[in-house]
PDB file of N, CA and C in Angstrom:
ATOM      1  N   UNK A   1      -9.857 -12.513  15.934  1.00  0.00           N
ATOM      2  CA  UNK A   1      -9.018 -13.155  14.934  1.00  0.00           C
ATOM      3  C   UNK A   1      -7.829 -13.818  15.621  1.00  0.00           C
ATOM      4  N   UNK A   2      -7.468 -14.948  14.836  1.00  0.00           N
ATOM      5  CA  UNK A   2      -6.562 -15.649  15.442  1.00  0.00           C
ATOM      6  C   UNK A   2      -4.843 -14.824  15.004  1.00  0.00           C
ATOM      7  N   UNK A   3      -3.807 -15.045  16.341  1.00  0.00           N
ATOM      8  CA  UNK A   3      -2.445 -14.574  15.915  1.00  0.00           C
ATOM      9  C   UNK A   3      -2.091 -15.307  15.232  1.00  0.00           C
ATOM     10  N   UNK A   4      -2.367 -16.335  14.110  1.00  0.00           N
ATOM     11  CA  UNK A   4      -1.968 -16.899  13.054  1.00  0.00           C
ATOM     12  C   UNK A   4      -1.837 -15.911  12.064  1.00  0.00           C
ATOM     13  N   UNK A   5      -3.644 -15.181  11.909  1.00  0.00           N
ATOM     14  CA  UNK A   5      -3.552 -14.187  10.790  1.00  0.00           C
ATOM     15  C   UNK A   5      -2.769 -12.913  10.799  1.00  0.00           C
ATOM     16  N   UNK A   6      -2.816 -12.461  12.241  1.00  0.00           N
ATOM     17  CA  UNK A   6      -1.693 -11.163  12.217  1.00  0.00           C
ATOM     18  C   UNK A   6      -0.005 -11.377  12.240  1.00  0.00           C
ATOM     19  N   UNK A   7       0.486 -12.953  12.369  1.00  0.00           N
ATOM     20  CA  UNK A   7       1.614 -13.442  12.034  1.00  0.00           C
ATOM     21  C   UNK A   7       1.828 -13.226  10.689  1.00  0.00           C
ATOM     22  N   UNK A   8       0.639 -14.056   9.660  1.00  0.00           N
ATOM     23  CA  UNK A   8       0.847 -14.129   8.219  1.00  0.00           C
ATOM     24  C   UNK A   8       0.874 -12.104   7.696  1.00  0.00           C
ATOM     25  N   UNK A   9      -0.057 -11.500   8.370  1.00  0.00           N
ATOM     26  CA  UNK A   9      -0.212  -9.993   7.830  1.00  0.00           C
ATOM     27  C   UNK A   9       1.781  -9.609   7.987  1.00  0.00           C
ATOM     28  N   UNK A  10       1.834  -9.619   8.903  1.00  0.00           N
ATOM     29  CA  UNK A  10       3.130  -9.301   9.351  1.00  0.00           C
ATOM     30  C   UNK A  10       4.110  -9.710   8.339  1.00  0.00           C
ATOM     31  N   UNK A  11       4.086 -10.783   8.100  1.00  0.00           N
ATOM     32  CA  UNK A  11       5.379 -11.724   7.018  1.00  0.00           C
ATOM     33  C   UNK A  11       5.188 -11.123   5.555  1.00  0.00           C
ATOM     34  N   UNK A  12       3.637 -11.024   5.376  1.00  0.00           N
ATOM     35  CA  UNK A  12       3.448 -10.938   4.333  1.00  0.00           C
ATOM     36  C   UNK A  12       3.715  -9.725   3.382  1.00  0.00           C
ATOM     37  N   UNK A  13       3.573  -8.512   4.426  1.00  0.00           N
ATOM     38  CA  UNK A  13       3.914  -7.208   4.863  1.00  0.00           C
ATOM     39  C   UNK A  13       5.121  -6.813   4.863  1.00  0.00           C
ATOM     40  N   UNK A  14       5.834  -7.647   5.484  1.00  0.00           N
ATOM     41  CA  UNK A  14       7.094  -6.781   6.039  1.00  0.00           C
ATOM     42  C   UNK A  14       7.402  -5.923   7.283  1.00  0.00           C
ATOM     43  N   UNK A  15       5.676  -5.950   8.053  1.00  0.00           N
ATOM     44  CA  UNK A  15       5.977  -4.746   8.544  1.00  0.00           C
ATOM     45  C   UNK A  15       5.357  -5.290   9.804  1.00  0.00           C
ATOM     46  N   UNK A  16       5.348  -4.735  10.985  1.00  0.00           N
ATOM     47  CA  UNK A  16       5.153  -4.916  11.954  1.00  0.00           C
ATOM     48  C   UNK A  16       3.660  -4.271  12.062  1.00  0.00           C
ATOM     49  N   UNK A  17       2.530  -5.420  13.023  1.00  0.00           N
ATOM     50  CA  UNK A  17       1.209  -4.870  12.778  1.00  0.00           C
ATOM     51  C   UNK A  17       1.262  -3.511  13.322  1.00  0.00           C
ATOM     52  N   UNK A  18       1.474  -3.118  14.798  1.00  0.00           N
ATOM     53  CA  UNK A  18       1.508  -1.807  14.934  1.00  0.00           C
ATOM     54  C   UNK A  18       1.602  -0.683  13.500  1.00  0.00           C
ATOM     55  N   UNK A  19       2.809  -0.766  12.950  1.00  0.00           N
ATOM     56  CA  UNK A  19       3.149  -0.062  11.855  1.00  0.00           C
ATOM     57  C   UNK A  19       2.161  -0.170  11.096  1.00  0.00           C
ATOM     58  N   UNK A  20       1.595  -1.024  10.622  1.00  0.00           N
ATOM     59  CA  UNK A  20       0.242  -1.412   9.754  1.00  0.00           C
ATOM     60  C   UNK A  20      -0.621  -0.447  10.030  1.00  0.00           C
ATOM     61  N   UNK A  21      -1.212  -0.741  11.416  1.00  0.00           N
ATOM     62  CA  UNK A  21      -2.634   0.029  11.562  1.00  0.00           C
ATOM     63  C   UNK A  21      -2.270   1.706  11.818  1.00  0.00           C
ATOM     64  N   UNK A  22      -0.873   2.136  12.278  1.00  0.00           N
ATOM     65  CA  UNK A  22      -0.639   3.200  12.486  1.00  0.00           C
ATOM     66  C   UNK A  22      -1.108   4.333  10.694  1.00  0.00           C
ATOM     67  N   UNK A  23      -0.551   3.103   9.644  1.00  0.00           N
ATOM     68  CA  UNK A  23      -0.705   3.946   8.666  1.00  0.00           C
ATOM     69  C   UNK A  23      -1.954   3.734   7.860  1.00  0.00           C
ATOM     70  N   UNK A  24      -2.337   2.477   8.110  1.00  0.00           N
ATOM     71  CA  UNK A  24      -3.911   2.531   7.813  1.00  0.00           C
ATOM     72  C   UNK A  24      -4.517   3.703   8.568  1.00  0.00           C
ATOM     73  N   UNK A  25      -4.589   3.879   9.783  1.00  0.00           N
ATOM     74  CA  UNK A  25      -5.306   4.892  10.088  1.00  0.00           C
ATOM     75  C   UNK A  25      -4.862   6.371   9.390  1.00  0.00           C
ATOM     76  N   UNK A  26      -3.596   6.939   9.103  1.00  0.00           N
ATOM     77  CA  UNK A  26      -3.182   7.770   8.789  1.00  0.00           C
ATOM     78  C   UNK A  26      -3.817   8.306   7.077  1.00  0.00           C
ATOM     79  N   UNK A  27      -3.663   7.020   6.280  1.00  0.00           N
ATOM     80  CA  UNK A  27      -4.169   7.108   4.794  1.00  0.00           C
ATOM     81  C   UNK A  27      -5.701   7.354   5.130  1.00  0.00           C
ATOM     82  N   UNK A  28      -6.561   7.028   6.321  1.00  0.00           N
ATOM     83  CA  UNK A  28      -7.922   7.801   6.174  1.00  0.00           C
ATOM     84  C   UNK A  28      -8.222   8.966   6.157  1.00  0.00           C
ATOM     85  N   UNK A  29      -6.832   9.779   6.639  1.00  0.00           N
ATOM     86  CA  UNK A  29      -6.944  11.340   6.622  1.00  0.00           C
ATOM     87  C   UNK A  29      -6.337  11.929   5.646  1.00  0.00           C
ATOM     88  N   UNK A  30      -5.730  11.178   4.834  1.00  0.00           N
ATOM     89  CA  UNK A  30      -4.941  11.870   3.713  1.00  0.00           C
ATOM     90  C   UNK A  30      -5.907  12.150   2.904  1.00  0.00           C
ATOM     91  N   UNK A  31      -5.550  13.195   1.765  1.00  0.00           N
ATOM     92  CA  UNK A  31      -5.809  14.013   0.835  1.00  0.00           C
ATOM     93  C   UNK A  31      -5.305  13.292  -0.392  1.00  0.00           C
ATOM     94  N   UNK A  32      -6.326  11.699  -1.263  1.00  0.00           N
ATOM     95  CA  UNK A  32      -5.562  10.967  -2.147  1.00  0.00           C
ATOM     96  C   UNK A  32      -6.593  11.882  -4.003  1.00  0.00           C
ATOM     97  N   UNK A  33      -6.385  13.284  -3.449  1.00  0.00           N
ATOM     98  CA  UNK A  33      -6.854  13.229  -4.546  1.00  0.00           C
ATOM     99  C   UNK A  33      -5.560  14.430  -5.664  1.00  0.00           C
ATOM    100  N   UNK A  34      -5.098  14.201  -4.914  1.00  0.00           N
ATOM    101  CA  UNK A  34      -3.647  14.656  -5.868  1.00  0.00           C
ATOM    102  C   UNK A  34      -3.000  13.792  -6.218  1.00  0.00           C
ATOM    103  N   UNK A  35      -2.387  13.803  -7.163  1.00  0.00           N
ATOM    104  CA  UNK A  35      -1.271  13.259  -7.591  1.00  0.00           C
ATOM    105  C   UNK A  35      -0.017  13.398  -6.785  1.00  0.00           C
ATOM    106  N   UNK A  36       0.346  14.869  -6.108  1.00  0.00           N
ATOM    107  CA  UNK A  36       1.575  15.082  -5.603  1.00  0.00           C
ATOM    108  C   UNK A  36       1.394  14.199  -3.771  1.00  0.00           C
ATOM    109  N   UNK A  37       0.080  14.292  -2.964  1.00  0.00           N
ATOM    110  CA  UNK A  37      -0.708  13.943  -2.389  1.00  0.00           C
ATOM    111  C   UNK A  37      -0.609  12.327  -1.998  1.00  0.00           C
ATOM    112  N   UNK A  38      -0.585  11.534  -3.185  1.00  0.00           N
ATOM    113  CA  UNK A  38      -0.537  10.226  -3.261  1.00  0.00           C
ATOM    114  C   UNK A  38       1.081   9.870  -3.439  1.00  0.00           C
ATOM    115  N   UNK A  39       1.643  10.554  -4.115  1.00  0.00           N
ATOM    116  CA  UNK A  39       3.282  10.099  -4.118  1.00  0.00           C
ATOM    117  C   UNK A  39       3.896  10.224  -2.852  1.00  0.00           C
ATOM    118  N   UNK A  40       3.614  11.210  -1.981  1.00  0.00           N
ATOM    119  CA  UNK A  40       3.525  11.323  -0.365  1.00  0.00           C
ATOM    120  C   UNK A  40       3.207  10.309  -0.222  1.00  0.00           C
ATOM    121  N   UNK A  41       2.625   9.926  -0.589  1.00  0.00           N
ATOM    122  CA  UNK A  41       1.452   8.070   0.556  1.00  0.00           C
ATOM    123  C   UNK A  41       2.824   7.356   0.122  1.00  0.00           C
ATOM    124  N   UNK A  42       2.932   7.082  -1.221  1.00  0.00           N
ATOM    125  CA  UNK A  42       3.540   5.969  -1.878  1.00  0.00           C
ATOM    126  C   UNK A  42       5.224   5.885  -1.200  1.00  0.00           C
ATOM    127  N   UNK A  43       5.526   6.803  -1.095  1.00  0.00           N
ATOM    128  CA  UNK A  43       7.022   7.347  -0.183  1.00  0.00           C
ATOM    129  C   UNK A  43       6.918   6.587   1.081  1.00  0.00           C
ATOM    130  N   UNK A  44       5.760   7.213   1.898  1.00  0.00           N
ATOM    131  CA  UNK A  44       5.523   7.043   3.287  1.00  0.00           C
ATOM    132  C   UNK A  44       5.522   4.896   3.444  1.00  0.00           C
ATOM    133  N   UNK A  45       5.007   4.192   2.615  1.00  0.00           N
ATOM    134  CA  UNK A  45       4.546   2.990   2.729  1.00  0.00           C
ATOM    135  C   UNK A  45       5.805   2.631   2.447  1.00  0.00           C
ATOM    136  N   UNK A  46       6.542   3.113   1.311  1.00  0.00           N
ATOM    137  CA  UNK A  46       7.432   2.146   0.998  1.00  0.00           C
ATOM    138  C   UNK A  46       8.814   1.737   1.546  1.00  0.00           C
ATOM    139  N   UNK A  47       8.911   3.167   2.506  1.00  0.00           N
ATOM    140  CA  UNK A  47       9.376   3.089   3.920  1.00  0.00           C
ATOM    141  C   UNK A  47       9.852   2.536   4.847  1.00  0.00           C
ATOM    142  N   UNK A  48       8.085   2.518   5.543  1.00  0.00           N
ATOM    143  CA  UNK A  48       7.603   1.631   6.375  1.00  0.00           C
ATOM    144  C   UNK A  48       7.414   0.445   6.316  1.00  0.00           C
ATOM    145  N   UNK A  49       7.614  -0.009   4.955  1.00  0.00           N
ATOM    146  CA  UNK A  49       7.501  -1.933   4.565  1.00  0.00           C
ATOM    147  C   UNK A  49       8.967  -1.881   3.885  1.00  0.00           C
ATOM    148  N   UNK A  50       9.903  -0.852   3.756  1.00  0.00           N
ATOM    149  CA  UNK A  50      11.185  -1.100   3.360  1.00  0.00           C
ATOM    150  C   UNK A  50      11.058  -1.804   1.846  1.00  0.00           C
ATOM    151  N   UNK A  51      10.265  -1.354   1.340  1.00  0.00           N
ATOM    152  CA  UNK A  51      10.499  -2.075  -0.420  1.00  0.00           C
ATOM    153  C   UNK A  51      10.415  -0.632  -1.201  1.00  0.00           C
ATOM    154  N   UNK A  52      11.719  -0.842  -2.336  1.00  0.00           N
ATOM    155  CA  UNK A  52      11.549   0.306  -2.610  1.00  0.00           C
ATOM    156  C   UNK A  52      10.640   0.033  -4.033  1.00  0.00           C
ATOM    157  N   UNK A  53       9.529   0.937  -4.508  1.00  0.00           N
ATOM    158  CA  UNK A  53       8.978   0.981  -5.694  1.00  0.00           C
ATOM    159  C   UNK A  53       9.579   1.640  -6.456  1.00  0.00           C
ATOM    160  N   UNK A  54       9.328   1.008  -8.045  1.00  0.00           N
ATOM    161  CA  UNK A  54      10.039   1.983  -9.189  1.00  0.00           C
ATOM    162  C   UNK A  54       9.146   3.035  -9.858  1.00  0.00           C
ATOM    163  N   UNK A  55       9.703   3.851 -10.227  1.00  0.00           N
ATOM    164  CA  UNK A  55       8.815   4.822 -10.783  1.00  0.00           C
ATOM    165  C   UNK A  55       7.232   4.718 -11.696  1.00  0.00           C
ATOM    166  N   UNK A  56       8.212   3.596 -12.634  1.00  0.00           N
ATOM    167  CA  UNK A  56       6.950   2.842 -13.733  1.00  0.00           C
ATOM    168  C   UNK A  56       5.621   2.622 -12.240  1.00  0.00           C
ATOM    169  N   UNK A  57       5.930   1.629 -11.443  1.00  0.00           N
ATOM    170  CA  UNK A  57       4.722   0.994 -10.625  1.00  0.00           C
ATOM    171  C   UNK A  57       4.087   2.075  -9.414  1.00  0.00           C
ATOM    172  N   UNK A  58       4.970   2.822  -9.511  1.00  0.00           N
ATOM    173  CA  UNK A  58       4.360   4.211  -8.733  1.00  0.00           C
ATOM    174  C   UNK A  58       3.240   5.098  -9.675  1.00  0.00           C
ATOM    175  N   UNK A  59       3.814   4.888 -10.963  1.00  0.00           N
ATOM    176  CA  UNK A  59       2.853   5.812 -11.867  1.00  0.00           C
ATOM    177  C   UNK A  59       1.852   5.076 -11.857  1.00  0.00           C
ATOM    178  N   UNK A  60       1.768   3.670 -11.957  1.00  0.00           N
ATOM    179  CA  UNK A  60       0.642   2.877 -12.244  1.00  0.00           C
ATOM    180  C   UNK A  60      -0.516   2.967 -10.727  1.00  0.00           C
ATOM    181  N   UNK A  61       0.308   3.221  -9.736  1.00  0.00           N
ATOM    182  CA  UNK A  61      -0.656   3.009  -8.482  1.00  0.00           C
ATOM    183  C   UNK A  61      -1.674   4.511  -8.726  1.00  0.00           C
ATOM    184  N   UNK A  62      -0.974   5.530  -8.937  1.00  0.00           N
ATOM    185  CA  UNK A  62      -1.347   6.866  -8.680  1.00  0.00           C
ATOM    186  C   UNK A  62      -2.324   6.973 -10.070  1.00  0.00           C
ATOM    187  N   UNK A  63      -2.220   6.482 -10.886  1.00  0.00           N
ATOM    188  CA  UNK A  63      -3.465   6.015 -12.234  1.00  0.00           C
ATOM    189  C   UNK A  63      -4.352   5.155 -11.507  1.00  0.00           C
ATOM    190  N   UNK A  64      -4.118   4.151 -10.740  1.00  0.00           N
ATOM    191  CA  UNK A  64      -5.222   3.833 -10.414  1.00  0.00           C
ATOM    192  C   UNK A  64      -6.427   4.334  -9.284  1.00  0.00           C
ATOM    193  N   UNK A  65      -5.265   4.929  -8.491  1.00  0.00           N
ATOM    194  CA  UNK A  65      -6.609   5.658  -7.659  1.00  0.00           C
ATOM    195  C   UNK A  65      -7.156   6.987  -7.788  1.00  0.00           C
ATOM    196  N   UNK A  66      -6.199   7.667  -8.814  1.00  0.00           N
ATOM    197  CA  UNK A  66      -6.852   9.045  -9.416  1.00  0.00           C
ATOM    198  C   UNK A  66      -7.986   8.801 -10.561  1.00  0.00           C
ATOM    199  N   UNK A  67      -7.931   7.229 -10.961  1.00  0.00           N
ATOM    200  CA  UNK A  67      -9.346   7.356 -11.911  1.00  0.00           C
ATOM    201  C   UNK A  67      -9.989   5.252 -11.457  1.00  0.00           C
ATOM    202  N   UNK A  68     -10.138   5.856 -10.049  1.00  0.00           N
ATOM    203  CA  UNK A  68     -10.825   4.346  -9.397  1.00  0.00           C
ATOM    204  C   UNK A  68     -10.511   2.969  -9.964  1.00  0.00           C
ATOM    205  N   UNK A  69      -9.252   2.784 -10.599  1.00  0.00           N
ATOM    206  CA  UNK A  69      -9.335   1.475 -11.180  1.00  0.00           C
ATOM    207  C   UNK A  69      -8.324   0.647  -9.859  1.00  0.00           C
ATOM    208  N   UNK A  70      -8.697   1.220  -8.856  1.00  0.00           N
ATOM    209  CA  UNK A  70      -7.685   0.412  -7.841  1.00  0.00           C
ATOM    210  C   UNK A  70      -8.247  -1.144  -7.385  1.00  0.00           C
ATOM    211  N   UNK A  71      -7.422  -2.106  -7.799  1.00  0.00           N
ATOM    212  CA  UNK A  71      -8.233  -3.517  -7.662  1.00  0.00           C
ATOM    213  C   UNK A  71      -8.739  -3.633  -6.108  1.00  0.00           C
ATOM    214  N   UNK A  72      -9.571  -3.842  -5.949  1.00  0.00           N
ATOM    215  CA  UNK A  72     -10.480  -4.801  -4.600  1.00  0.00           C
ATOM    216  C   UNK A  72     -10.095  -5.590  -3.875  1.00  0.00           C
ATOM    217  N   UNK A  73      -9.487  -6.628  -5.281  1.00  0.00           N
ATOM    218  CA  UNK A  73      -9.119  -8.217  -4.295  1.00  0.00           C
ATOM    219  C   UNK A  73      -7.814  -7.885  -4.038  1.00  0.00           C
ATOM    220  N   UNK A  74      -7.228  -8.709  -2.947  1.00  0.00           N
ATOM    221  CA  UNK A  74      -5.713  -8.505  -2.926  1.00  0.00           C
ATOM    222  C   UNK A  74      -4.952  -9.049  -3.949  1.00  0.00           C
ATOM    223  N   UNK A  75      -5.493 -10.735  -4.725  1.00  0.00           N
ATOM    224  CA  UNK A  75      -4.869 -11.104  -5.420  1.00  0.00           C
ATOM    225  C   UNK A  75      -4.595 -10.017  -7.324  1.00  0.00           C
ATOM    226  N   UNK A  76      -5.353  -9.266  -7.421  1.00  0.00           N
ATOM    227  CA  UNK A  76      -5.598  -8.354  -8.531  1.00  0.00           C
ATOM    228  C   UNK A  76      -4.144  -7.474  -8.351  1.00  0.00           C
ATOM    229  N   UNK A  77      -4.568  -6.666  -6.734  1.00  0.00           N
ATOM    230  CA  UNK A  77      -3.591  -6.007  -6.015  1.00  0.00           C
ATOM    231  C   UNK A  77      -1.887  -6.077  -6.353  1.00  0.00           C
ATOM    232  N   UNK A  78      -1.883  -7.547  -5.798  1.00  0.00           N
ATOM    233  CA  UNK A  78      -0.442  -8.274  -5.691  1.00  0.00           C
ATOM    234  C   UNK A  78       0.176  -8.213  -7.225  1.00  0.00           C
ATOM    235  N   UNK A  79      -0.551  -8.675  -7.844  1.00  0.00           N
ATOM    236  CA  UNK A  79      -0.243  -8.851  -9.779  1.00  0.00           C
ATOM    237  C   UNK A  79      -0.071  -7.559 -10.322  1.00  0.00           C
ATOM    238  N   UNK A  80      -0.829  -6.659  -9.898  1.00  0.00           N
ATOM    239  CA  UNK A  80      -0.785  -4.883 -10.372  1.00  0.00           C
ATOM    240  C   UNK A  80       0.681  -4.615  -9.325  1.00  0.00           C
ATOM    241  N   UNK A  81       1.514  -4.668  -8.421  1.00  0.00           N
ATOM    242  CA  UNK A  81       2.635  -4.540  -8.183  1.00  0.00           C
ATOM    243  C   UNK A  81       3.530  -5.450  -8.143  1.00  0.00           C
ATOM    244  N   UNK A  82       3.188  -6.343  -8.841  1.00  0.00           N
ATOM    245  CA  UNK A  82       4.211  -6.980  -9.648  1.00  0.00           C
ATOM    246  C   UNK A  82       5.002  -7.816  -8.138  1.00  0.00           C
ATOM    247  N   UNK A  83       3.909  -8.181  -7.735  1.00  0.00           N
ATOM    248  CA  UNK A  83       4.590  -9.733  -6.805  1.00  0.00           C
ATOM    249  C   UNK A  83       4.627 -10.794  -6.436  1.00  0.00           C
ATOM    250  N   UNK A  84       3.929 -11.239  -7.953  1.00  0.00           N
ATOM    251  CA  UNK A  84       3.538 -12.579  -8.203  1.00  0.00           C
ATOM    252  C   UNK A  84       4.011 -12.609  -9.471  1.00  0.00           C
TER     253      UNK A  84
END
């Protein structure tokens, strides 16, 4: 892949790729089937990309992956946290 796309990941992000894949890899070992479990995740990301989430869009993430309605596309994604 071209450093165009890991420029745009980066901007788009906030976050530095290192930081990226450090916690991508990390969320493969987590335990997302709690509720208390996933608010851990949601803490940990919001962090590491320095945006803070509000409670309302925290409840909504942790509804979506405790009953699979977590969108696919990114653009679904982006609109479900409200950044578009």
């Amino acid at each position: 892949m071209s450093n165009n796309f890991f420029e745009h990941v980066e901007k788009v992000t906030n976050m530095k790729l290192e930081d990226l894949f450090q916690l991508t890899n990390s969320v493969a070992y987590e335990n997302l089937h709690t509720e208390e479990s996933i608010r851990e995740l949601i803490a940990q990301l919001s962090v590491v990309a320095n945006v803070e989430i509000c409670k309302e869009t925290e409840d909504q993430i942790i509804d979506a992956i405790m009953n699979n309605k977590l969108p696919l596309d990114a653009e679904s994604l982006i609109k479900m946290l409200g950044k578009k």
